[in-house]
N, C-alpha and C. Protein backbone atom coordinates (compact mmCIF):
# COMPACT_ATOMS: atom_id res chain seq x y z
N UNK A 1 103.72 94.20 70.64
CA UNK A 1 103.16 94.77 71.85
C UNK A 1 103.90 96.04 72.25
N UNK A 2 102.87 96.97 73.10
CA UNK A 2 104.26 98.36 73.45
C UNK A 2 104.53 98.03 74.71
N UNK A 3 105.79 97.87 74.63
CA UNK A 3 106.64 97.81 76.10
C UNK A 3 106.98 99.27 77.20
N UNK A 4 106.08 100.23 76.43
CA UNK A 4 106.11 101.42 77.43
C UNK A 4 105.43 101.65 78.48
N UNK A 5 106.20 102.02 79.71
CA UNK A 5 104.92 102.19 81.03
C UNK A 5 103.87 102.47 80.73
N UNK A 6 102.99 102.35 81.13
CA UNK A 6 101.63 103.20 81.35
C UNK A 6 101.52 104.03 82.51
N UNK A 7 102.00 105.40 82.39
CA UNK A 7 101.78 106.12 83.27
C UNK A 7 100.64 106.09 84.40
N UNK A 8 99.49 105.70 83.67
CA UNK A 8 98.41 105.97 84.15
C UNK A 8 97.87 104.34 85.69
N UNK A 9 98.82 103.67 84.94
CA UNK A 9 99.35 102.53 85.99
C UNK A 9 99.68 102.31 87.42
N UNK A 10 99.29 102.13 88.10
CA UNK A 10 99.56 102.48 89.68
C UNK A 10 99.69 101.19 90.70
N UNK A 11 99.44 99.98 89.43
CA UNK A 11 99.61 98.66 90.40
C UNK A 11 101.07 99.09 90.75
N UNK A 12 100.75 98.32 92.08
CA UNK A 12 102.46 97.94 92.73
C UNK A 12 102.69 98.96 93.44
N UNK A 13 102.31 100.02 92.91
CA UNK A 13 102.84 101.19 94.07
C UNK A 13 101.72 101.46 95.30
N UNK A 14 102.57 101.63 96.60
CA UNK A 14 101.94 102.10 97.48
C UNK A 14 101.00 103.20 97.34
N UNK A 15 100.20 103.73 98.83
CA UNK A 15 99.81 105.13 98.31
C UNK A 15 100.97 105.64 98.16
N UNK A 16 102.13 106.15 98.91
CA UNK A 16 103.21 107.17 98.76
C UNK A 16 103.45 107.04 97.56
N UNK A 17 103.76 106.47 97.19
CA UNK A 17 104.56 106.34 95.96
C UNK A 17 103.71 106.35 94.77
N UNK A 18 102.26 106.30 94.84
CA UNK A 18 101.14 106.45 93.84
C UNK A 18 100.84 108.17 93.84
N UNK A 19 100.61 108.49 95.36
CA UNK A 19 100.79 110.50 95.38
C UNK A 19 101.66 110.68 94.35
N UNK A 20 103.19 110.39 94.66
CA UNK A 20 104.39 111.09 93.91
C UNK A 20 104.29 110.92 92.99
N UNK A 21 103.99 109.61 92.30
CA UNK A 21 103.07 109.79 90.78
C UNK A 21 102.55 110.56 90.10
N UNK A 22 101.45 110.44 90.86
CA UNK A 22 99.94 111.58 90.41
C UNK A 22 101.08 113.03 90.47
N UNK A 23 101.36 112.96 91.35
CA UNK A 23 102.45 114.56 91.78
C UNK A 23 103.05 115.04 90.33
N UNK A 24 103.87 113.94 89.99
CA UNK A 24 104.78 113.96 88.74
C UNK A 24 103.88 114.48 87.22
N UNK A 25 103.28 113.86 87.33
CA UNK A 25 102.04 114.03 86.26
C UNK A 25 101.56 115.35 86.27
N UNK A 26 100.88 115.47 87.79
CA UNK A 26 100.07 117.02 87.44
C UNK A 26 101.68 117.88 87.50
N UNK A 27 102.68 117.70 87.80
CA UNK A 27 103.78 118.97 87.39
C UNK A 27 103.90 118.94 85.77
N UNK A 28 104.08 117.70 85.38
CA UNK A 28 103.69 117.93 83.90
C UNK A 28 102.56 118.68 83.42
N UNK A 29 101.73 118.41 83.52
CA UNK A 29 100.35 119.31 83.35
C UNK A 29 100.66 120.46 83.59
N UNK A 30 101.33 121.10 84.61
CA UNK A 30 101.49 122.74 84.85
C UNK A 30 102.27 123.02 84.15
N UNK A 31 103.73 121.86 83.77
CA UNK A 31 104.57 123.20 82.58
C UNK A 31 103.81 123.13 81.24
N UNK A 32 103.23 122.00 80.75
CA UNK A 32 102.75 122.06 79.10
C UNK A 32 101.60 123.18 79.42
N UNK A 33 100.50 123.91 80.32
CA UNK A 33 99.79 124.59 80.50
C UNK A 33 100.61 125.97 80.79
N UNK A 34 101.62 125.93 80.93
CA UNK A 34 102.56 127.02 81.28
C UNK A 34 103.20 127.29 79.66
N UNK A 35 103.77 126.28 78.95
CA UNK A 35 103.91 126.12 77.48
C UNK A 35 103.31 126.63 76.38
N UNK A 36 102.05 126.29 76.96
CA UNK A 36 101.15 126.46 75.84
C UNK A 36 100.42 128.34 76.08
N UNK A 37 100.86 128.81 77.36
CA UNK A 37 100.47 129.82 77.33
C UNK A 37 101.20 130.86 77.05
N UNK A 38 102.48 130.55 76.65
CA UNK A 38 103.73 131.23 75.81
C UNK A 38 104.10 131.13 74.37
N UNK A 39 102.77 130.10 74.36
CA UNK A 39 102.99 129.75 72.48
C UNK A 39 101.91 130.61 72.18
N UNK A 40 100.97 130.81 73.29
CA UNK A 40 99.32 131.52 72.66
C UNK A 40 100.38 132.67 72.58
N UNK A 41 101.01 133.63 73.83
CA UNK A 41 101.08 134.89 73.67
C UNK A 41 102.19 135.15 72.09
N UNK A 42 103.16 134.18 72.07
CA UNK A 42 103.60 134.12 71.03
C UNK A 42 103.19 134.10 69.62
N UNK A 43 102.03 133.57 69.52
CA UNK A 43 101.16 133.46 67.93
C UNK A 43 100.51 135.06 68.46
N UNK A 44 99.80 135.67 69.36
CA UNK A 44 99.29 136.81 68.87
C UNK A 44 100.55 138.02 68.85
N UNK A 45 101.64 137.72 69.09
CA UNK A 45 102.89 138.60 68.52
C UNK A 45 103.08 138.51 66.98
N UNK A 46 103.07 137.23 66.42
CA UNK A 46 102.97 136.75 65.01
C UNK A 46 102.14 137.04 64.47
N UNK A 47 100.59 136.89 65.14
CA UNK A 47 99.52 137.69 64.04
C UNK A 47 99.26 139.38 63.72
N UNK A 48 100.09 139.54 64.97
CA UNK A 48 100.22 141.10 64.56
C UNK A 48 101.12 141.23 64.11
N UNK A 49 102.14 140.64 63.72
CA UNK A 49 103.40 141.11 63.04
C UNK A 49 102.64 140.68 61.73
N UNK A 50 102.03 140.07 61.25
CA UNK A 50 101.18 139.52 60.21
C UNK A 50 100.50 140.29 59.41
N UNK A 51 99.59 141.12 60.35
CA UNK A 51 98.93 142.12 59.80
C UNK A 51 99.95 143.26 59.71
N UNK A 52 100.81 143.39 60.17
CA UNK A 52 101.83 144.60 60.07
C UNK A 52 102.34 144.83 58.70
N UNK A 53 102.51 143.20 58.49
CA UNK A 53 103.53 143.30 57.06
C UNK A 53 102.45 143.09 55.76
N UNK A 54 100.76 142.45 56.24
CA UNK A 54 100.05 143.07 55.34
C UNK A 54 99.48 144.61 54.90
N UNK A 55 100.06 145.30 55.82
CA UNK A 55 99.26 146.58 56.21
C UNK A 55 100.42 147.12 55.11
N UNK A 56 101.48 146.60 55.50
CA UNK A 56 102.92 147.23 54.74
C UNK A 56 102.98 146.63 53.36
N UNK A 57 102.41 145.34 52.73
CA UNK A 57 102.67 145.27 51.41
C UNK A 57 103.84 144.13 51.32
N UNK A 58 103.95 143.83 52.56
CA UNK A 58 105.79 143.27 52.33
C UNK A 58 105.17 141.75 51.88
N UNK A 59 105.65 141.23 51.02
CA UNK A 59 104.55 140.02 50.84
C UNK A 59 106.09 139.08 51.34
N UNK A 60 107.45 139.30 51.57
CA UNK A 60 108.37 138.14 52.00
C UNK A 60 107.88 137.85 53.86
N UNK A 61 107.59 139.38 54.15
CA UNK A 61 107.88 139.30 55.40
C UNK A 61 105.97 138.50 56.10
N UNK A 62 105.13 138.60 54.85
CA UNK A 62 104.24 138.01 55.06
C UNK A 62 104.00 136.87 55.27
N UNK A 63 104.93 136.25 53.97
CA UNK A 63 105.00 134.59 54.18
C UNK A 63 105.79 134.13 55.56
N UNK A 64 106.69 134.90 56.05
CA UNK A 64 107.32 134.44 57.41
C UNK A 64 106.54 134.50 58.23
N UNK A 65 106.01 135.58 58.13
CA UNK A 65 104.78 135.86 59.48
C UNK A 65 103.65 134.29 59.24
N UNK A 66 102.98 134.45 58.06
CA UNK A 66 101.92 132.95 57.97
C UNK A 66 102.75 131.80 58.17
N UNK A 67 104.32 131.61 57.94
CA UNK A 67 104.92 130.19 58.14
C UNK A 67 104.71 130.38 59.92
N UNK A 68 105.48 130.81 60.45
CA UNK A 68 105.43 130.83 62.24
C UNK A 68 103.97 131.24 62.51
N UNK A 69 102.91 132.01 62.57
CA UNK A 69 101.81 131.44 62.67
C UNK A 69 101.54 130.12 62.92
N UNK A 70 101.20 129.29 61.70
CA UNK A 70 100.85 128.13 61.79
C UNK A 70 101.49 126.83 61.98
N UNK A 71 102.74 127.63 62.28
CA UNK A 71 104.10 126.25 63.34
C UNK A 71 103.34 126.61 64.55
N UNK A 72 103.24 127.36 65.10
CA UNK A 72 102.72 128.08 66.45
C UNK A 72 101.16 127.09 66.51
N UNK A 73 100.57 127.36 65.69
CA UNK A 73 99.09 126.56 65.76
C UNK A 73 99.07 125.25 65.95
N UNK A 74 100.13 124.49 65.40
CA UNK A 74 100.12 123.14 65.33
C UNK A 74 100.76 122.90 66.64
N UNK A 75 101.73 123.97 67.01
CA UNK A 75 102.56 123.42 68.55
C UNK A 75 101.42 123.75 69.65
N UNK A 76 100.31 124.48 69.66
CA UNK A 76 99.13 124.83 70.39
C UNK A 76 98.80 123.89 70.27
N UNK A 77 98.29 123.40 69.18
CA UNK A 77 97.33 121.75 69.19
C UNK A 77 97.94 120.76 69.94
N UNK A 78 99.15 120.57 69.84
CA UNK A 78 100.20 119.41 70.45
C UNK A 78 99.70 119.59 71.61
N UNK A 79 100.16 120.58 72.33
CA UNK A 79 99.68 121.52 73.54
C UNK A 79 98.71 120.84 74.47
N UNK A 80 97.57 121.19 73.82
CA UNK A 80 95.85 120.88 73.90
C UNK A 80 95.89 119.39 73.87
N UNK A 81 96.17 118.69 73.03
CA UNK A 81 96.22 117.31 73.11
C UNK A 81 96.82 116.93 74.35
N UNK A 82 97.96 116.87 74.49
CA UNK A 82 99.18 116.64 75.79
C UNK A 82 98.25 117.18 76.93
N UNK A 83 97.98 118.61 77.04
CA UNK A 83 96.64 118.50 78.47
C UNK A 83 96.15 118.14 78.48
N UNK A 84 94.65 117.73 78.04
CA UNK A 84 94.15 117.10 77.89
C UNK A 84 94.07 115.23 78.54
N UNK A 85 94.92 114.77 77.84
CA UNK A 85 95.60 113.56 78.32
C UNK A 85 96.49 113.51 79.52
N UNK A 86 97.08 114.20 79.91
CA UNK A 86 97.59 114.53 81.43
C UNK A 86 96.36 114.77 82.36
N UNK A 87 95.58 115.14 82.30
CA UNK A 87 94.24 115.68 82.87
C UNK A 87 93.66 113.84 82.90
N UNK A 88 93.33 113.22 81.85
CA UNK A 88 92.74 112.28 81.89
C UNK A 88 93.67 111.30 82.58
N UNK A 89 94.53 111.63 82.80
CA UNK A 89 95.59 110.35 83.76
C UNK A 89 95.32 110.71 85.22
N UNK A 90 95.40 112.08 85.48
CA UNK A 90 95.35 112.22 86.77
C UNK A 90 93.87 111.92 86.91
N UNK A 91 92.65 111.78 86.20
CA UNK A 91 91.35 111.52 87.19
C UNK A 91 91.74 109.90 87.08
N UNK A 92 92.11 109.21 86.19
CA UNK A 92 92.18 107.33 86.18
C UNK A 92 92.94 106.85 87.76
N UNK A 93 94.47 108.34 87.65
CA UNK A 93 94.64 107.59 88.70
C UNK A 93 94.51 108.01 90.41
N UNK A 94 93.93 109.11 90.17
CA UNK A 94 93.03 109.52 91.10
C UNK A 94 92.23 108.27 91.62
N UNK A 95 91.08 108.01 90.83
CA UNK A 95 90.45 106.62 91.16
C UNK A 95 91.32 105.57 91.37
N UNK A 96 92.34 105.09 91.22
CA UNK A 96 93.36 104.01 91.39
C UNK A 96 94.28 104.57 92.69
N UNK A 97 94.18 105.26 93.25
CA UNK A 97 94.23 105.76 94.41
C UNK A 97 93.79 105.71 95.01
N UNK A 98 92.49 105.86 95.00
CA UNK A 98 91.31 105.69 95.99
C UNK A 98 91.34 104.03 96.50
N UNK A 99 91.42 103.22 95.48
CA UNK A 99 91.51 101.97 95.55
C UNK A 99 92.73 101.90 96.38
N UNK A 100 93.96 101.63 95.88
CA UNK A 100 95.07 101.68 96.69
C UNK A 100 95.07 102.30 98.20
N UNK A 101 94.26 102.64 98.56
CA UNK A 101 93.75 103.72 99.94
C UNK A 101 93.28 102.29 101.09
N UNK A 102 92.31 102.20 99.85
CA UNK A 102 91.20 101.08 100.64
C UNK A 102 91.73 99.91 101.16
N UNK A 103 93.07 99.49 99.74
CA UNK A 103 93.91 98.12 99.96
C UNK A 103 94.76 98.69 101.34
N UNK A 104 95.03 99.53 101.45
CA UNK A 104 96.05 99.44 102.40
C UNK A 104 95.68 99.61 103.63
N UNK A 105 94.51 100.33 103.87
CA UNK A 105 93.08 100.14 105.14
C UNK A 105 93.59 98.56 105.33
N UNK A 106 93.44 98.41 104.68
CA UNK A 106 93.03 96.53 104.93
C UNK A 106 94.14 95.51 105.63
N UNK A 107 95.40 96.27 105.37
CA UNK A 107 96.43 96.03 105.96
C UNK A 107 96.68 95.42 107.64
N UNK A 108 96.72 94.56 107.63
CA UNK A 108 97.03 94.17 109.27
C UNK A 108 98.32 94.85 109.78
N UNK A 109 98.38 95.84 110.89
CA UNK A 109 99.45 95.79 111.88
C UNK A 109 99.78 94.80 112.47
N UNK A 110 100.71 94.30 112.52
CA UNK A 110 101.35 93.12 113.29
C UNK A 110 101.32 93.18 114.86
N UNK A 111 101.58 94.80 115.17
CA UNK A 111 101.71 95.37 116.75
C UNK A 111 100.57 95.49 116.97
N UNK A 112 99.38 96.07 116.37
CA UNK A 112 98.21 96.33 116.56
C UNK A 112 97.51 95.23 117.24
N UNK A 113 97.44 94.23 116.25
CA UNK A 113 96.83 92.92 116.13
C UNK A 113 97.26 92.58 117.47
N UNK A 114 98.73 92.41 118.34
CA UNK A 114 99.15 91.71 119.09
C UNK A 114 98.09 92.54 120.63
N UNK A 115 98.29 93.74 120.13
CA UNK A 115 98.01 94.41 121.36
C UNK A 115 96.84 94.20 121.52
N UNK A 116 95.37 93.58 120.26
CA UNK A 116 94.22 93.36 120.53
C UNK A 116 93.63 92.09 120.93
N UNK A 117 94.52 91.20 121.11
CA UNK A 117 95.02 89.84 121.43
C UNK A 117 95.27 89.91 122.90
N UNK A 118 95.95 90.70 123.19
CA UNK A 118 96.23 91.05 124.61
C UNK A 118 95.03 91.31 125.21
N UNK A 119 94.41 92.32 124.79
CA UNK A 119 93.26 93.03 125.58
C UNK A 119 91.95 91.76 125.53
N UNK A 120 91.78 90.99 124.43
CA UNK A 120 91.19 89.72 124.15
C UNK A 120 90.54 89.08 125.55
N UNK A 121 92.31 88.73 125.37
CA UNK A 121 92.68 87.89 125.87
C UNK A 121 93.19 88.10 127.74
N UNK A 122 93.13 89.38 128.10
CA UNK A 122 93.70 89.23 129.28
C UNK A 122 94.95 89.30 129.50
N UNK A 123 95.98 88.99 128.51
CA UNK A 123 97.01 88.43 129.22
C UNK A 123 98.51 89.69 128.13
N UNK A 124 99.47 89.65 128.67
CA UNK A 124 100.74 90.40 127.91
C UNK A 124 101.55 89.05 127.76
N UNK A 125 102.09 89.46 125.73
CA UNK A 125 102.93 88.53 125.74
C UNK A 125 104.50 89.78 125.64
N UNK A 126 105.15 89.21 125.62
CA UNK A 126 106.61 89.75 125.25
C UNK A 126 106.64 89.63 123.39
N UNK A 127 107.31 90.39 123.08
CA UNK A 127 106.87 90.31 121.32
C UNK A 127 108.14 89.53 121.25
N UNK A 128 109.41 89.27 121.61
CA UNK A 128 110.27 88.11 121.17
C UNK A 128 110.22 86.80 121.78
N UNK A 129 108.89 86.39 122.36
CA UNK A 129 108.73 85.07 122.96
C UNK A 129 107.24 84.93 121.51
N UNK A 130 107.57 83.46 121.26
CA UNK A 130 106.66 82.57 120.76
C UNK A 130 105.65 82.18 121.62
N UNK A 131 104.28 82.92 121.23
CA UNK A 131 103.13 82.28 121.55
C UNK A 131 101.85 80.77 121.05
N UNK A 132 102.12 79.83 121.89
CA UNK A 132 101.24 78.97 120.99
C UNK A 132 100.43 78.63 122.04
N UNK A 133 98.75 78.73 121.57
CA UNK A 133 97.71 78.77 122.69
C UNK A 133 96.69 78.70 121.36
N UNK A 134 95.59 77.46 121.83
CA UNK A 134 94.88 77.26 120.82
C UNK A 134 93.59 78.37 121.02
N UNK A 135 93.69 78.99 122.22
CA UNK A 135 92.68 80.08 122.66
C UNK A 135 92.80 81.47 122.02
N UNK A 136 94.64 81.44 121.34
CA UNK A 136 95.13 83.05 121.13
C UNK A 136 94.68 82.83 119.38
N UNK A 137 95.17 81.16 118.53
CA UNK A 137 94.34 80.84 117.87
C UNK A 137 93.61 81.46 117.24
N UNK A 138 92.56 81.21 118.06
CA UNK A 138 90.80 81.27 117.88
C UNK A 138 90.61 82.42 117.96
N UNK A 139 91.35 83.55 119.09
CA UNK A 139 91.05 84.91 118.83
C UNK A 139 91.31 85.72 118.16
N UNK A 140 92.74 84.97 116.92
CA UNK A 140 93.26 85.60 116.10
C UNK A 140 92.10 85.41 114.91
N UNK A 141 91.94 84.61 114.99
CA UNK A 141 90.83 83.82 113.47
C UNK A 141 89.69 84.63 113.88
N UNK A 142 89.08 85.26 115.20
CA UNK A 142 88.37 85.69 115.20
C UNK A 142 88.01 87.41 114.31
N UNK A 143 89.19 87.75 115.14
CA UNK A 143 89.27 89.40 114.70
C UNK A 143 89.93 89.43 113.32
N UNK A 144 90.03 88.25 112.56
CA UNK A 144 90.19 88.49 111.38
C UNK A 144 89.19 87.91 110.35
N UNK A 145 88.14 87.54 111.20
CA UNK A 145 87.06 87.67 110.41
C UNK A 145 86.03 89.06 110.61
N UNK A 146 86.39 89.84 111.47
CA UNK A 146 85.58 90.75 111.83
C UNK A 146 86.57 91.57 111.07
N UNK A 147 87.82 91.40 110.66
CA UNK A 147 88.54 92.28 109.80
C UNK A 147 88.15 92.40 108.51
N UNK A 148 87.57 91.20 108.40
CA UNK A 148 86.98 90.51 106.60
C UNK A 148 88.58 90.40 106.21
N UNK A 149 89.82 89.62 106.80
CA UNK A 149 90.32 89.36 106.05
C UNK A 149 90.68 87.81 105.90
């Protein structure tokens, strides 16, 4: 089995900590897109040095020029691949965000809840006194079915 994260993974994390994720990711995405646009300007330095040394006859300085060329092409491809797949993580967890959004909507405030209990109910409790009232109960079970939770 591979025991490597899955980046693209976002159980467990909050939203915050799912942003800083996604965050981490697309900064990756900007340097390999930043990378790869120093390898392009770099191969058309090489293909003109290419044609230079065909123009010139030099057939050593030719083969150097076609070896770095096509190191350059293959590190472009790497490139392209690696964006590509950074791109496809950030829309997965884009959507796994969205989700994580919704879960945490869903979240009960503890203070909230108390204060809508109050208004319910009429009455103020103190938040370090224990309330037991089969009426506060029923209004809790209530607004947490209107919570759907």
């Amino acid at each position: 089995m591979n025991d490597e994260p899955n980046i693209n993974d976002l159980g467990g994390f909050d939203s915050l900590d799912a942003r800083e994720q996604i965050k981490n990711v697309i900064l990756a995405l900007k340097e390999t897109q930043r990378q790869h646009k120093k390898k392009a300007e770099e191969l058309k330095l090489w293909e003109n040095r290419h044609k230079l040394a065909t123009q010139a006859s030099e057939s050593e300085l030719i083969k150097a020029a076609e070896t770095r060329v096509n190191e350059l092409k293959t590190e472009i491809d790497k490139l392209i691949l690696e964006e590509s797949s950074l791109k496809s993580s950030i829309d997965v967890m884009k959507g796994q965000l969205i989700n994580i959004d919704i879960e945490t909507d869903k979240t009960v405030d503890a203070e909230l809840l108390l204060q809508e209990f109050e208004n319910v109910l009429g009455v103020t409790t103190d938040n370090n006194t224990e309330v037991d009232s089969p009426e506060i109960d029923n209004a809790l079970n209530e607004l947490k079915k209107k919570m759907g939770l």
